[in-house]
Protein backbone atom coordinates (compact mmCIF):
# COMPACT_ATOMS: atom_id res chain seq x y z
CA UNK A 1 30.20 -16.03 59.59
CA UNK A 2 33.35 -15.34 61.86
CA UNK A 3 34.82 -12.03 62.49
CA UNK A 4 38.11 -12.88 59.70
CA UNK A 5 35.72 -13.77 56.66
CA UNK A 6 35.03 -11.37 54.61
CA UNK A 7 32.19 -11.35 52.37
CA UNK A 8 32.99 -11.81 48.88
CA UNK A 9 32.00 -8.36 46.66
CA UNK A 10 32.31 -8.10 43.20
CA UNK A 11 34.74 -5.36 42.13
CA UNK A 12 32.74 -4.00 39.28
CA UNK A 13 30.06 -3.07 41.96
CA UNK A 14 32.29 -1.61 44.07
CA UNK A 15 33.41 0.73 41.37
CA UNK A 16 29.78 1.44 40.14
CA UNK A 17 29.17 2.87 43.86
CA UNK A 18 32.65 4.80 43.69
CA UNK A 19 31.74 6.27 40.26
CA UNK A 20 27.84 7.04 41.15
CA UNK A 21 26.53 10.95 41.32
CA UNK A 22 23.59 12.52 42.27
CA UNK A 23 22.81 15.25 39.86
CA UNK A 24 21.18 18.47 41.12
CA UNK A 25 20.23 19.75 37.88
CA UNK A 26 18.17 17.48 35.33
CA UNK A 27 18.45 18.46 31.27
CA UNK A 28 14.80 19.33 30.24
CA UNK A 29 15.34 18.31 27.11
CA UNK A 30 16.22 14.43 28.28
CA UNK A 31 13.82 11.49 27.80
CA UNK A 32 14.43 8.10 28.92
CA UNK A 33 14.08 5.19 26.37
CA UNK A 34 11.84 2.48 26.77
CA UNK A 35 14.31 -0.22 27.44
CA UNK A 36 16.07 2.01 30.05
CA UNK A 37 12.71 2.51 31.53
CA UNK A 38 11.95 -0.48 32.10
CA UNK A 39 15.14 -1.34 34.01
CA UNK A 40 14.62 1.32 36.17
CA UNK A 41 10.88 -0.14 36.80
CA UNK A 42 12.42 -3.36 37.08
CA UNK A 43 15.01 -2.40 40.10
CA UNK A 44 12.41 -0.29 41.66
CA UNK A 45 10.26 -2.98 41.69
CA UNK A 46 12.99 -5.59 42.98
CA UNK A 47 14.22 -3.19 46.16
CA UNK A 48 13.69 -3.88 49.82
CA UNK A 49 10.89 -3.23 51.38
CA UNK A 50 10.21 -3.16 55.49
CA UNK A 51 8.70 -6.52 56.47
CA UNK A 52 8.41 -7.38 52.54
CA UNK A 53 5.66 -5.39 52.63
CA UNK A 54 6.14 -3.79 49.30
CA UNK A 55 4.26 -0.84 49.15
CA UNK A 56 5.38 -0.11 45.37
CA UNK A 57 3.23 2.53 43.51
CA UNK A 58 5.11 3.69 40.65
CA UNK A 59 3.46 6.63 38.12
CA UNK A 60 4.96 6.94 34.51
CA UNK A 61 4.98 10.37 33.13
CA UNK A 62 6.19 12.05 29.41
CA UNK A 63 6.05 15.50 29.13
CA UNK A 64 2.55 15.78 27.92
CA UNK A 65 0.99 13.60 29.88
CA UNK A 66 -1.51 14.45 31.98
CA UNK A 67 0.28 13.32 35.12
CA UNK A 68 3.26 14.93 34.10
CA UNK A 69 1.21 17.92 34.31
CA UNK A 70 0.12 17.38 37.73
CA UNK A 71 -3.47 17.01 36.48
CA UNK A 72 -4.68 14.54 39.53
CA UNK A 73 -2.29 11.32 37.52
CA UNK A 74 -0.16 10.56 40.34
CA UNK A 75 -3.32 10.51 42.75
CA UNK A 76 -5.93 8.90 40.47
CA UNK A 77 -3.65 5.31 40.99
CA UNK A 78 -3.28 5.38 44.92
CA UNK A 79 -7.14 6.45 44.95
CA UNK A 80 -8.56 3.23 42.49
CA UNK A 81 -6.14 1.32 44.86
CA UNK A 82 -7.90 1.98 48.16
């Protein structure tokens, strides 16, 4: 690619990133759906990693859960993983 071609970016992306935020406070009360869930798994799972290594260990939590709770959840994956 040459220094006077551009590369082509779909507008509708561009205004996603303009209208983005990153929220300092979360509503307690707020639980994510399944399907919505599952995108966000889906993303996470489909983002760079260095080298392709990817190093992807993702916990699920609902309030209730035991990992939610910090009961040893989050751990108890990366531990059976080696």
């Amino acid at each position: 690619m040459t220094a006077d071609q551009s590369i082509p970016i779909d507008v509708a992306f561009l205004d996603l990133l303009r209208e983005r935020r990153s929220p300092s406070v979360f509503d307690p009360r707020h639980e994510l759906s399944g399907p919505d869930l599952a995108s966000l798994l889906e993303a996470a799972r489909w983002s760079p990693s260095c080298g392709n290594a990817q190093p992807w260990a993702f916990v699920v939590a609902r309030r209730g859960d035991a990992a939610h709770a910090g009961e040893g959840g989050a751990t108890a994956g990366a531990e059976a993983r080696g």
